[in-house]
N, C-alpha and C. Protein backbone atom coordinates (compact mmCIF):
# COMPACT_ATOMS: atom_id res chain seq x y z
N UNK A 1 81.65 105.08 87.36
CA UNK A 1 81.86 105.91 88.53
C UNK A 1 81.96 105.06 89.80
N UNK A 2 81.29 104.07 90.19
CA UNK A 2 81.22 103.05 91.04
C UNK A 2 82.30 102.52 91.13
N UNK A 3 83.16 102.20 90.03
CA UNK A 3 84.39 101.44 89.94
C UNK A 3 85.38 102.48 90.83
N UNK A 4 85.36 103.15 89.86
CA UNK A 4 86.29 104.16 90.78
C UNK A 4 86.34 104.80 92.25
N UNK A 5 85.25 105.12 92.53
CA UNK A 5 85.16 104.87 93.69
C UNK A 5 85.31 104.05 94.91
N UNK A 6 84.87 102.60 94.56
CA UNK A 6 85.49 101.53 94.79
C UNK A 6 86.88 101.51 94.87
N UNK A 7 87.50 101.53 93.75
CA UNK A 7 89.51 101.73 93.90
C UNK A 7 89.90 102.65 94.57
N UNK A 8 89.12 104.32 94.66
CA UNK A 8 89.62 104.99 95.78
C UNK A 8 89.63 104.39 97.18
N UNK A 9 87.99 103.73 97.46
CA UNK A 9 88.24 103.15 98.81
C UNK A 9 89.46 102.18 99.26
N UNK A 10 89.70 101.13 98.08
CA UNK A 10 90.89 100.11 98.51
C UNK A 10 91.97 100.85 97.92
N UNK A 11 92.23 101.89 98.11
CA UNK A 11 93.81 102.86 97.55
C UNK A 11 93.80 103.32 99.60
N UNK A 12 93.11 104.32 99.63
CA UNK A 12 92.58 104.05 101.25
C UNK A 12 92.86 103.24 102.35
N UNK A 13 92.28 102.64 102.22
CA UNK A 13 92.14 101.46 103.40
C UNK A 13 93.84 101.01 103.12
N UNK A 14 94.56 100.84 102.04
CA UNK A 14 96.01 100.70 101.72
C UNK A 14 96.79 101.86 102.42
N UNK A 15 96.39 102.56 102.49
CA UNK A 15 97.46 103.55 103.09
C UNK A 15 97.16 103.63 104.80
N UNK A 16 96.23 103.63 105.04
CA UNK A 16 95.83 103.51 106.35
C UNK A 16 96.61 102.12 106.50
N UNK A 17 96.13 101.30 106.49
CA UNK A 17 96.68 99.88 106.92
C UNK A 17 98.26 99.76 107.08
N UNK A 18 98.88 100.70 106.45
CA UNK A 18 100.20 100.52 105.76
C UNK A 18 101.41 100.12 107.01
N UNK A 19 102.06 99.04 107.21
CA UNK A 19 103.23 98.79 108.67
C UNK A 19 103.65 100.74 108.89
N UNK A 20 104.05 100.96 107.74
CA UNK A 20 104.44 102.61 108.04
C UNK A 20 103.57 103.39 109.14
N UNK A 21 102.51 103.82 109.38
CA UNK A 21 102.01 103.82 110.32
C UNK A 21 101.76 103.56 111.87
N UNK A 22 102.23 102.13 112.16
CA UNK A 22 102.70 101.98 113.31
C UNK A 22 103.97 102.44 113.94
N UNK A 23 104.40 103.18 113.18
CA UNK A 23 106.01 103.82 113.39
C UNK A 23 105.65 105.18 113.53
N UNK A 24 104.79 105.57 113.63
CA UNK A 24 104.46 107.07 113.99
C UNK A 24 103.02 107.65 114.63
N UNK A 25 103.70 107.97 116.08
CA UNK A 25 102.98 108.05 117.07
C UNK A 25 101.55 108.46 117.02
N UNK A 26 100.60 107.74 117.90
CA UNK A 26 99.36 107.94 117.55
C UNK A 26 98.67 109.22 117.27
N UNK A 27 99.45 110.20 118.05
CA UNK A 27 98.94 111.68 118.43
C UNK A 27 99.20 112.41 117.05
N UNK A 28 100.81 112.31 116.10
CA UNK A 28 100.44 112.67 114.66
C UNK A 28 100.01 112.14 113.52
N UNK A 29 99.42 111.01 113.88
CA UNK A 29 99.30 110.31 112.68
C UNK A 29 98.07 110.92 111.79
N UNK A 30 97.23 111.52 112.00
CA UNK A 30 96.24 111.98 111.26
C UNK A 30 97.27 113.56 110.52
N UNK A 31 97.31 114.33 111.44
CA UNK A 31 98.63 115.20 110.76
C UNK A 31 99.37 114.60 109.72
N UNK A 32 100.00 113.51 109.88
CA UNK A 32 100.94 113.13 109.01
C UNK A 32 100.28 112.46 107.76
N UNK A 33 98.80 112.03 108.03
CA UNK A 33 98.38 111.71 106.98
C UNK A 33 97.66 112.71 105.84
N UNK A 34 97.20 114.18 106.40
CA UNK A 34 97.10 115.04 106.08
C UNK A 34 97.76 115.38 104.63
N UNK A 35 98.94 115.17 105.49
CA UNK A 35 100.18 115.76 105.03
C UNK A 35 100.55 114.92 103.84
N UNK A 36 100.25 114.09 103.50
CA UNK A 36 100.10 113.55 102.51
C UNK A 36 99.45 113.37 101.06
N UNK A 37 98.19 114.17 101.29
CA UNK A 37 97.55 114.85 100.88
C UNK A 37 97.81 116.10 99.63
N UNK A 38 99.00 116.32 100.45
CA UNK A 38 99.21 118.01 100.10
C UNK A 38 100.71 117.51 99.25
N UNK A 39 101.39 116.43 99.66
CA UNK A 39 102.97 116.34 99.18
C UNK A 39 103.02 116.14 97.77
N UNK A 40 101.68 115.83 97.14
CA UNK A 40 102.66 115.65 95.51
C UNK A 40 101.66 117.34 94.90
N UNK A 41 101.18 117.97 95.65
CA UNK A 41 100.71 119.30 95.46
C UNK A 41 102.09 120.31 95.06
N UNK A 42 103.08 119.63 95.93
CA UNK A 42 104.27 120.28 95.99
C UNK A 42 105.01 120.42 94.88
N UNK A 43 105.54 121.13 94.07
CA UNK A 43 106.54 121.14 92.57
C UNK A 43 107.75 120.45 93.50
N UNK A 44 108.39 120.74 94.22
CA UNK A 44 109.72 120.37 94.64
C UNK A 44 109.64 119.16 94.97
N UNK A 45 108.74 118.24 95.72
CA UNK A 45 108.23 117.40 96.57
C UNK A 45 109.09 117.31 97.90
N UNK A 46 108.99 118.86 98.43
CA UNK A 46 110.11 118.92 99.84
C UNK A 46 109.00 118.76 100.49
N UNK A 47 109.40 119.22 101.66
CA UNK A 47 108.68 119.31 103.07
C UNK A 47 108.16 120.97 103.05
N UNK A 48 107.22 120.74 103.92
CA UNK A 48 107.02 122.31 104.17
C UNK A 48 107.58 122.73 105.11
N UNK A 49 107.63 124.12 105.02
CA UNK A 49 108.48 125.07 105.58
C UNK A 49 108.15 124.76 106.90
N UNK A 50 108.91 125.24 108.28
CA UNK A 50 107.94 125.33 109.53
C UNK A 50 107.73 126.91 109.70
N UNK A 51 106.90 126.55 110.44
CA UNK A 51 106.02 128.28 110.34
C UNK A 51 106.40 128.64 111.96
């Protein structure tokens, strides 16, 4: 269980860190990381709708 946990943290800290990130403005970036979250939740792997 330790292990794994461990690899979640450095899966993490990998996506945070990622150059991609500096390309999208500070104000959505937690949004957009959210959103990431939710994208392979998706069957289609589109975008969500806007509401």
């Amino acid at each position: 269980m330790a292990a794994l946990r461990e690899r979640e943290r450095e899966l993490a800290a990998a996506v945070i860190q990622h150059p991609f990130w500096g390309e999208v403005a500070a104000t959505d970036r937690s949004d957009a990381r959210s959103g990431l979250k939710h994208a392979a939740a998706r069957p289609d792997g589109g975008e969500r709708e806007a509401a």
